[in-house]
PDB file of N, CA and C in Angstrom:
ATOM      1  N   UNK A   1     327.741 190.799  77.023  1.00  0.00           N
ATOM      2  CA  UNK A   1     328.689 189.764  77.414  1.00  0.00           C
ATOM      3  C   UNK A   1     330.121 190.286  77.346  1.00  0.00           C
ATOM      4  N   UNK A   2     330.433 191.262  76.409  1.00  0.00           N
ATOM      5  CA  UNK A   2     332.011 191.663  75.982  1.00  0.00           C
ATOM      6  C   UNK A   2     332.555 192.178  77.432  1.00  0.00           C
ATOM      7  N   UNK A   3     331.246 193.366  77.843  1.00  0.00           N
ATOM      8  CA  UNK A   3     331.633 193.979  79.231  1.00  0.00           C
ATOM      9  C   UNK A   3     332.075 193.416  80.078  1.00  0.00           C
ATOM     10  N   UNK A   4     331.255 192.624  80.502  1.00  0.00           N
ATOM     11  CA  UNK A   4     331.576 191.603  81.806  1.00  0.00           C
ATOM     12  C   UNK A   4     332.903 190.783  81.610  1.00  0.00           C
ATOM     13  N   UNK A   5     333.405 190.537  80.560  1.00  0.00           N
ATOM     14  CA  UNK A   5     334.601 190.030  80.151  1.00  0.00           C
ATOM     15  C   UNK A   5     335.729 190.738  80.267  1.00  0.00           C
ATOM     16  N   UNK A   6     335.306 191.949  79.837  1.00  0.00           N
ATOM     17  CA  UNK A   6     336.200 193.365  80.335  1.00  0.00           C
ATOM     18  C   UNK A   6     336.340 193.133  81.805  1.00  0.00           C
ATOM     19  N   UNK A   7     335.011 193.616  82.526  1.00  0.00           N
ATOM     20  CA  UNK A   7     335.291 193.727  83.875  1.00  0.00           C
ATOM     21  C   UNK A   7     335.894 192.769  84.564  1.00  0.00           C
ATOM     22  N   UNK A   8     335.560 191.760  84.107  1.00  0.00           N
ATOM     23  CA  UNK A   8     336.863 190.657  84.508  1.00  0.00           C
ATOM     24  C   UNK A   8     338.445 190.630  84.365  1.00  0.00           C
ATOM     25  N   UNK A   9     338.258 191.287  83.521  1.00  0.00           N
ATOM     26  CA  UNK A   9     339.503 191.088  83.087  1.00  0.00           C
ATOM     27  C   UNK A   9     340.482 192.052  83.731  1.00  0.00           C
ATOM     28  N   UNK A  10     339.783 193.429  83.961  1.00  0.00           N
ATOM     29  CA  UNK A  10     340.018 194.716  84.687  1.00  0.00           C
ATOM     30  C   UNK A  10     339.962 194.402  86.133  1.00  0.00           C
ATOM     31  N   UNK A  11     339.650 193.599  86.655  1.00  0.00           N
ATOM     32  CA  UNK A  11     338.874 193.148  88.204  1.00  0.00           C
ATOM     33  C   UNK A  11     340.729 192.223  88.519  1.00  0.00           C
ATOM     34  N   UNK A  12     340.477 191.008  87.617  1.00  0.00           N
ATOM     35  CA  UNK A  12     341.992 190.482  87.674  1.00  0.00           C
ATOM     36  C   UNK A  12     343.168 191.442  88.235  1.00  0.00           C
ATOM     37  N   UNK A  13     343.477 192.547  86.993  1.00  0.00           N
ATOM     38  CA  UNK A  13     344.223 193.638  87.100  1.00  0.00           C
ATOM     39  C   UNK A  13     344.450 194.000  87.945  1.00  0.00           C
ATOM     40  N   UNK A  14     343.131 194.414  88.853  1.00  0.00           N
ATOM     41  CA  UNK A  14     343.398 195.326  90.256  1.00  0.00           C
ATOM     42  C   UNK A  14     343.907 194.145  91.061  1.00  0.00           C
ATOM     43  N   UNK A  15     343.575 193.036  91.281  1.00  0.00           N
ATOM     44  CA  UNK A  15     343.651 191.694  92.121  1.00  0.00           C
ATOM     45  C   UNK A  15     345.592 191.783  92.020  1.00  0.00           C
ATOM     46  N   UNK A  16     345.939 191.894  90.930  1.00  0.00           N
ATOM     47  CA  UNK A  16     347.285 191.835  90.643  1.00  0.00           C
ATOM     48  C   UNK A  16     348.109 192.629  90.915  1.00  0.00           C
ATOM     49  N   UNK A  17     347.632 193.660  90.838  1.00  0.00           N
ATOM     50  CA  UNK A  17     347.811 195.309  91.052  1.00  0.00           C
ATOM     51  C   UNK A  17     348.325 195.170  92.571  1.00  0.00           C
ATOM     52  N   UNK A  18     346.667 194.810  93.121  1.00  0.00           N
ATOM     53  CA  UNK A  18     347.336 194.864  94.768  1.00  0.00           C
ATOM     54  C   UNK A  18     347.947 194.362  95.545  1.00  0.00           C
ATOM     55  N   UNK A  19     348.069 193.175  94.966  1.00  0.00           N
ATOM     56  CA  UNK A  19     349.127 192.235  95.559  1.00  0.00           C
ATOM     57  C   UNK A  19     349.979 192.143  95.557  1.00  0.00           C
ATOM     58  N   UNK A  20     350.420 193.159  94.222  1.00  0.00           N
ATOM     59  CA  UNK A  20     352.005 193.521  93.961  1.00  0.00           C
ATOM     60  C   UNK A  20     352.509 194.465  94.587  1.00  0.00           C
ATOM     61  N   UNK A  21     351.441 195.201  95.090  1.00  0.00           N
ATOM     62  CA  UNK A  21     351.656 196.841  95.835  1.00  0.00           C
ATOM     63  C   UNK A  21     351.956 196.734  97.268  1.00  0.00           C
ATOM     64  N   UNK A  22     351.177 195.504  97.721  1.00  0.00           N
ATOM     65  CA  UNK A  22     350.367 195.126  99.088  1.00  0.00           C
ATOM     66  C   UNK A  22     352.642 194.405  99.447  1.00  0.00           C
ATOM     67  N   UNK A  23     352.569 193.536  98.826  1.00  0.00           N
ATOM     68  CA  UNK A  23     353.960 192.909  99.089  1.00  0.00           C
ATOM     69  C   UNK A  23     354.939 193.327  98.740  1.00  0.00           C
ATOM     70  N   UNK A  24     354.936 194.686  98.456  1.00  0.00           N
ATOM     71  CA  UNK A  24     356.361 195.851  98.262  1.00  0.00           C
ATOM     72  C   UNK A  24     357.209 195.230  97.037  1.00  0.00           C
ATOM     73  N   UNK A  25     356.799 194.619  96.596  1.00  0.00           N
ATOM     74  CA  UNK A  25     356.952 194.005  95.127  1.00  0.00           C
ATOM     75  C   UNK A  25     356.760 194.989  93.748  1.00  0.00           C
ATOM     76  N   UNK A  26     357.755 196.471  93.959  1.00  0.00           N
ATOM     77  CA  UNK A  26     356.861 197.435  92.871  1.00  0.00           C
ATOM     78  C   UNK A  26     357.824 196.599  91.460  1.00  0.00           C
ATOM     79  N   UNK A  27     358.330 195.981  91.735  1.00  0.00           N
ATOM     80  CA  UNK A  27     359.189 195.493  90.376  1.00  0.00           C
ATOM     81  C   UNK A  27     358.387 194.655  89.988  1.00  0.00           C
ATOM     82  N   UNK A  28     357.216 193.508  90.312  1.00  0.00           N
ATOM     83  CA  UNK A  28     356.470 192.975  88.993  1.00  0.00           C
ATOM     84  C   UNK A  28     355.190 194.366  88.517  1.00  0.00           C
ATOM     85  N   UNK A  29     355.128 194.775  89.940  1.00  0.00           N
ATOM     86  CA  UNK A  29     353.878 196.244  88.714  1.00  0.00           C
ATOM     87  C   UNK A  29     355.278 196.676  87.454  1.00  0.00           C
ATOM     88  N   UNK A  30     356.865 197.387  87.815  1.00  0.00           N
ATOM     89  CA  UNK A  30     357.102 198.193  86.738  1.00  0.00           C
ATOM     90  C   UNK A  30     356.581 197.251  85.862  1.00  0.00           C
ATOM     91  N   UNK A  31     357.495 195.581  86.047  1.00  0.00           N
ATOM     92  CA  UNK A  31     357.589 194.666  84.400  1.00  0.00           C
ATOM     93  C   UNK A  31     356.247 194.473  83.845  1.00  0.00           C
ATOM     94  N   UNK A  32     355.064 194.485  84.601  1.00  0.00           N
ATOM     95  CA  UNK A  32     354.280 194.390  83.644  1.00  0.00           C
ATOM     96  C   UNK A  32     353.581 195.938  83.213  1.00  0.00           C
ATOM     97  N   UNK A  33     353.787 196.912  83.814  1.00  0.00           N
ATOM     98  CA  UNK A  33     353.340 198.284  82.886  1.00  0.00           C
ATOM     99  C   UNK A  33     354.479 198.272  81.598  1.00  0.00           C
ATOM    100  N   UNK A  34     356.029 197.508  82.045  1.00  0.00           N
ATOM    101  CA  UNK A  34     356.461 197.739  80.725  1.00  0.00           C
ATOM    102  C   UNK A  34     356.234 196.753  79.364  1.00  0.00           C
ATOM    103  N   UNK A  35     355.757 195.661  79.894  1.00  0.00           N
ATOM    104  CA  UNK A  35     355.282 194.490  78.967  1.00  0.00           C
ATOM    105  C   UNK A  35     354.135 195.470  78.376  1.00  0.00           C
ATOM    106  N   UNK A  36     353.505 195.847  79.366  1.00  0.00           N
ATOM    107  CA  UNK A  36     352.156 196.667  78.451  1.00  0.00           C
ATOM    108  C   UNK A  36     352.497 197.369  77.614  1.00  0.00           C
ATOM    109  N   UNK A  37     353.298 198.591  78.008  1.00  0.00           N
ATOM    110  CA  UNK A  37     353.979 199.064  76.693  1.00  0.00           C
ATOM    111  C   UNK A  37     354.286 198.700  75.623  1.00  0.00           C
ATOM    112  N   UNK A  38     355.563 197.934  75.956  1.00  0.00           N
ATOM    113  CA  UNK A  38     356.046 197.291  74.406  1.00  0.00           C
ATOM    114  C   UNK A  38     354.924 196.544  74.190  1.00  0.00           C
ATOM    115  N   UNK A  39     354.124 195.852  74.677  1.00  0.00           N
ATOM    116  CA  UNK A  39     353.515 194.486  73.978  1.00  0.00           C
ATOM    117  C   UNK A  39     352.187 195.657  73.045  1.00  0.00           C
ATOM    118  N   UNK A  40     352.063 196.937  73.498  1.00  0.00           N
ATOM    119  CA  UNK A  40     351.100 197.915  72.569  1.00  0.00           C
ATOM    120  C   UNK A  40     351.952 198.299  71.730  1.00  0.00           C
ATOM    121  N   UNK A  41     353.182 199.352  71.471  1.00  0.00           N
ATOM    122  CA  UNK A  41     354.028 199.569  70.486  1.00  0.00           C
ATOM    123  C   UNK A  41     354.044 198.170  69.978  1.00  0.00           C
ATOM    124  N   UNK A  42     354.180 196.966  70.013  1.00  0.00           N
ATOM    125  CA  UNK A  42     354.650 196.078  69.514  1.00  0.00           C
ATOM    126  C   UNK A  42     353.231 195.518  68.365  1.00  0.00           C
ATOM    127  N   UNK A  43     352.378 195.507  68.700  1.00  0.00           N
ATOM    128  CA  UNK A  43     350.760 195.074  68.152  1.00  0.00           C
ATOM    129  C   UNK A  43     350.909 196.181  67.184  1.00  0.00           C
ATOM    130  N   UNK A  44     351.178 197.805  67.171  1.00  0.00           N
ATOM    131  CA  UNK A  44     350.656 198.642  66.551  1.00  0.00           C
ATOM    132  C   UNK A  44     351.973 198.587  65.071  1.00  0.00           C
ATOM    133  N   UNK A  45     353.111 198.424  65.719  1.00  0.00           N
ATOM    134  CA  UNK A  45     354.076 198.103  64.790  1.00  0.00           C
ATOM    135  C   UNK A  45     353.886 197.487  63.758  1.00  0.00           C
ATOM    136  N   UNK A  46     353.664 196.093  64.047  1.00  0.00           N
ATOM    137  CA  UNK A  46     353.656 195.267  63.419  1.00  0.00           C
ATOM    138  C   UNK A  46     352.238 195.022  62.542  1.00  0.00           C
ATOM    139  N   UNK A  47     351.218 195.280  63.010  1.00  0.00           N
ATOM    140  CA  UNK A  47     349.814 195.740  62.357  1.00  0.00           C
ATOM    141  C   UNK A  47     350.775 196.639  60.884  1.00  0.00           C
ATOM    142  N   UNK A  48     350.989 198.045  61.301  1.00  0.00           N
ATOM    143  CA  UNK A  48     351.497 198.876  60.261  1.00  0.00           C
ATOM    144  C   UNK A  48     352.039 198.404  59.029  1.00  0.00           C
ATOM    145  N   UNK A  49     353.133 197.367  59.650  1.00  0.00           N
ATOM    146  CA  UNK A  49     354.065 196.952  58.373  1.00  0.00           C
ATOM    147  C   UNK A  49     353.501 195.760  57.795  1.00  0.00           C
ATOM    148  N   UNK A  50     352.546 195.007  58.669  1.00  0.00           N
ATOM    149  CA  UNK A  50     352.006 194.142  57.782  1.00  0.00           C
ATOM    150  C   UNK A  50     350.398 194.953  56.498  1.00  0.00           C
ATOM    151  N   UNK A  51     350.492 196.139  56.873  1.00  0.00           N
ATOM    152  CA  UNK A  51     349.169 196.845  56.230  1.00  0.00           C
ATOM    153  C   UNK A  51     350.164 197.612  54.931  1.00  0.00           C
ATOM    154  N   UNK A  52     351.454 197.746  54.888  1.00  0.00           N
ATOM    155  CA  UNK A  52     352.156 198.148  54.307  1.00  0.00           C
ATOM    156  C   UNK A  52     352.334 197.693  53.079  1.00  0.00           C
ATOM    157  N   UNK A  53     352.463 196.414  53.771  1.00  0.00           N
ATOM    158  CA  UNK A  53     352.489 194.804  52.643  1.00  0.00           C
ATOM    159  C   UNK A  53     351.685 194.288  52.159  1.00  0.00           C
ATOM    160  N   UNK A  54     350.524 194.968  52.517  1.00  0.00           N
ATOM    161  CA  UNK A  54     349.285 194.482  51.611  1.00  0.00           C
ATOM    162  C   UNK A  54     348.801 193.178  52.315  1.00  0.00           C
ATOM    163  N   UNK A  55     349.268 193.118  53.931  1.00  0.00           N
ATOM    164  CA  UNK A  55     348.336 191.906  54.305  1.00  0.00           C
ATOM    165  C   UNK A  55     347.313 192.001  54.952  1.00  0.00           C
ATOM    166  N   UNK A  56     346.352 191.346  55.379  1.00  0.00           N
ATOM    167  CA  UNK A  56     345.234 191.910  56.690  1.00  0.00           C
ATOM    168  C   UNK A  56     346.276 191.869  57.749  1.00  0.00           C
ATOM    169  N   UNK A  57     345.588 192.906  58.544  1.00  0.00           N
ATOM    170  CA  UNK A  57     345.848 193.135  59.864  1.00  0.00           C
ATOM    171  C   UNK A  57     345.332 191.728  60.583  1.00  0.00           C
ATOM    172  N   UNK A  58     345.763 191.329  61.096  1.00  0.00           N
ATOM    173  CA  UNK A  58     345.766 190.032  61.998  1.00  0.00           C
ATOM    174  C   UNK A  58     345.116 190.253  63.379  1.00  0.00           C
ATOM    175  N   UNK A  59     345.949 191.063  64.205  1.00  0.00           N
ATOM    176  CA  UNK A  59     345.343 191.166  65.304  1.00  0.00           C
ATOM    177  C   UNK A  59     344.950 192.531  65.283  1.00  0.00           C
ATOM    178  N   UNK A  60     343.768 192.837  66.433  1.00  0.00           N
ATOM    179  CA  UNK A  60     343.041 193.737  66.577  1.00  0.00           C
ATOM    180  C   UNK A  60     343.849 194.509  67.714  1.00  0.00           C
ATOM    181  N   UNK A  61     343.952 196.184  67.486  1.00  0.00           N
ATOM    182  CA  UNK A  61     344.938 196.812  68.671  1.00  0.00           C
ATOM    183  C   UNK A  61     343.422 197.151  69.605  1.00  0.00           C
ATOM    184  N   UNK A  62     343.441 196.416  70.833  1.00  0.00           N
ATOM    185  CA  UNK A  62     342.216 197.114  71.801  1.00  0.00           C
ATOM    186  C   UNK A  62     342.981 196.096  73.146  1.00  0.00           C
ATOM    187  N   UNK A  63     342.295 196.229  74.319  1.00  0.00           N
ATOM    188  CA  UNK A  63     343.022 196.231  75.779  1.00  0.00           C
ATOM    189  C   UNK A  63     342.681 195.076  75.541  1.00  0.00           C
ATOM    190  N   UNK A  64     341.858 193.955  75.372  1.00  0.00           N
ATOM    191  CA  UNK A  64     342.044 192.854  75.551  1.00  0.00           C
ATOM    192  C   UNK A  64     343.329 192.317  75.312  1.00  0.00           C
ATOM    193  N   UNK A  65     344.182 192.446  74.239  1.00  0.00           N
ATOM    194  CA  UNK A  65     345.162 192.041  73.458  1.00  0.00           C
ATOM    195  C   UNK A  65     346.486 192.592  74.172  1.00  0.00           C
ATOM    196  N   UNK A  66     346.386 193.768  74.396  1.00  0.00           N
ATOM    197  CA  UNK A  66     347.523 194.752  75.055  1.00  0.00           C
ATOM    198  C   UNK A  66     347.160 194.104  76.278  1.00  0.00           C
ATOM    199  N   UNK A  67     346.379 193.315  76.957  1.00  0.00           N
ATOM    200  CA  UNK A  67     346.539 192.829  78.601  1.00  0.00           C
ATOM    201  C   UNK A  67     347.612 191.459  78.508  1.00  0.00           C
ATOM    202  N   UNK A  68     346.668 190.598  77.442  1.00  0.00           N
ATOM    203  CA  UNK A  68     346.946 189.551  77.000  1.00  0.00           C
ATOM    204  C   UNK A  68     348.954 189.747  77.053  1.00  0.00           C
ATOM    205  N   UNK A  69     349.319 190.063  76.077  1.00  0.00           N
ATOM    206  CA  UNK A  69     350.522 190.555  76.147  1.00  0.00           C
ATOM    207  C   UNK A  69     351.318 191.037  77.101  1.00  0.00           C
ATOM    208  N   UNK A  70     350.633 191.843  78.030  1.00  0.00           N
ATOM    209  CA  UNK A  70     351.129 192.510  79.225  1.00  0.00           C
ATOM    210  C   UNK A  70     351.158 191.432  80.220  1.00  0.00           C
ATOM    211  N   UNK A  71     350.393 190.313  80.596  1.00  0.00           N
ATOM    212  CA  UNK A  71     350.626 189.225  81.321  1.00  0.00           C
ATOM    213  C   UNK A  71     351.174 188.500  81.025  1.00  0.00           C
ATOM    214  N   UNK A  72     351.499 187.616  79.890  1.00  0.00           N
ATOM    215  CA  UNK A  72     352.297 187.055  79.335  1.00  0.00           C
ATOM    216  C   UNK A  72     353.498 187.375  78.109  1.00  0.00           C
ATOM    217  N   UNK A  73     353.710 188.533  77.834  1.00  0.00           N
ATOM    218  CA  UNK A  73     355.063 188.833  77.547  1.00  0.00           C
ATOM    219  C   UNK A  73     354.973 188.334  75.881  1.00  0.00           C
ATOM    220  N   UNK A  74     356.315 188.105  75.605  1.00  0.00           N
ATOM    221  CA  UNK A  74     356.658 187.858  74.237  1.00  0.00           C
ATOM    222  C   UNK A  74     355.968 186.614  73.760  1.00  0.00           C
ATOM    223  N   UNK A  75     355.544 185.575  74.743  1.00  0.00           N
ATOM    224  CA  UNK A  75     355.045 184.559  74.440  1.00  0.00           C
ATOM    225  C   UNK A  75     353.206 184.653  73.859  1.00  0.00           C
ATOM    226  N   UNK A  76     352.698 185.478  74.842  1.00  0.00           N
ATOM    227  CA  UNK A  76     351.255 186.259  74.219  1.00  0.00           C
ATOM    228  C   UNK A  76     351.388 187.243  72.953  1.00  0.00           C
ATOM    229  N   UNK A  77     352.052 187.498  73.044  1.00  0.00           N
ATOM    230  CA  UNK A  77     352.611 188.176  71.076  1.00  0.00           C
ATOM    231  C   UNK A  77     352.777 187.896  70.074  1.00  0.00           C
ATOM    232  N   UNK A  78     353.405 186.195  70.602  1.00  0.00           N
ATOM    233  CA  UNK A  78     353.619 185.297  69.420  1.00  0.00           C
ATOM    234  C   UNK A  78     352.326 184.461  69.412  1.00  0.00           C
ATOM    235  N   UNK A  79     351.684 184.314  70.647  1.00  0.00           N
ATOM    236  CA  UNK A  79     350.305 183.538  70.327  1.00  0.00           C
ATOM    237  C   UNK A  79     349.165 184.146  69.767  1.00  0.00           C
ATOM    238  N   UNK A  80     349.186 185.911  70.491  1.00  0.00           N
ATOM    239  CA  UNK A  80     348.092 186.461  68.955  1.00  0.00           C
ATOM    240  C   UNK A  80     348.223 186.481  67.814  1.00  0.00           C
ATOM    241  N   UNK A  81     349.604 186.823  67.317  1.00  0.00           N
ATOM    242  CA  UNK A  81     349.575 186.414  65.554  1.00  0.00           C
ATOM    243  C   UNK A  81     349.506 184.816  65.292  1.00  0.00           C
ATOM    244  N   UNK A  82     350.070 184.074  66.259  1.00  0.00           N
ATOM    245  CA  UNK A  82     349.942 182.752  65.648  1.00  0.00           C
ATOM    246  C   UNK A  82     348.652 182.278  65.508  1.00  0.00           C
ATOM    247  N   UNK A  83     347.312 182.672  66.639  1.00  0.00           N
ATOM    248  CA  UNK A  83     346.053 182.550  66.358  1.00  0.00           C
ATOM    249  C   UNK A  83     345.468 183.645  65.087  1.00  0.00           C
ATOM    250  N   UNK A  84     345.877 184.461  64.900  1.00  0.00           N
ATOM    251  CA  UNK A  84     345.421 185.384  64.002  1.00  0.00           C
ATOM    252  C   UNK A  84     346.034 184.322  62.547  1.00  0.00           C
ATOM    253  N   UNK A  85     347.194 184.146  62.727  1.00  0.00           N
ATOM    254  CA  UNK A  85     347.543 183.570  61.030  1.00  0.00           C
ATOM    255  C   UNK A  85     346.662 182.156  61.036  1.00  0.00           C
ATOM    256  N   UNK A  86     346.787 181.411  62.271  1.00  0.00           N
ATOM    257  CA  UNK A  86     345.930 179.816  62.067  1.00  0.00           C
ATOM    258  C   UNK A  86     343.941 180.594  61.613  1.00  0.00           C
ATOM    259  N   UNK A  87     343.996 181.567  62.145  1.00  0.00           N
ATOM    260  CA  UNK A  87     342.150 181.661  61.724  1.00  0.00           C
ATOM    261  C   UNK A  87     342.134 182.307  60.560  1.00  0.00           C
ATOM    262  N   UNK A  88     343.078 182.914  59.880  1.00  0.00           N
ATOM    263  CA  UNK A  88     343.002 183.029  58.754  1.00  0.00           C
ATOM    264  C   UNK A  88     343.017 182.026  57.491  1.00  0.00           C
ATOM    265  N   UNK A  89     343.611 180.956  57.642  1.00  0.00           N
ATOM    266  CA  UNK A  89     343.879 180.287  56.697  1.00  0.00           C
ATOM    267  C   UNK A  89     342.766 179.472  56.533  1.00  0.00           C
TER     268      UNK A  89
END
């Protein structure tokens, strides 16, 4: 089941991919390869310093999460830790 969730999720991607490519639109591909970026430096960061502190790691660093982020920006960043701190408690 995880796969197919993947491939969905990867399938989206290209859907997005080409439509951004297809309509000479390379400025939403850069912003979201750079959301991807930071929103991965940003997961791995913050994982670190909270492992620093002696807390659990909250969110998990894998592509689901780094997409998550990469489509929705600062707002998917604040909703994985905010789901990570609400399922913890």
């Amino acid at each position: 089941m995880e796969q197919y969730v993947l491939f969905l999720i990867l399938g989206i991607l290209a859907i997005v991919l080409g439509v951004a490519i297809k309509r000479k639109r390379m400025e939403i591909f850069i912003n979201f390869v750079l959301r991807l970026a930071a929103g991965a430096v940003g997961i791995y960061l913050l994982n670190t310093i909270l492992a620093m502190a002696s807390i659990q790691t909250l969110v998990g660093f894998n592509m689901t999460n780094v997409l998550v982020v990469g489509v929705l920006g600062l707002p998917g960043f604040a909703l994985l830790y905010g789901l990570g701190f609400y399922f913890t408690l």
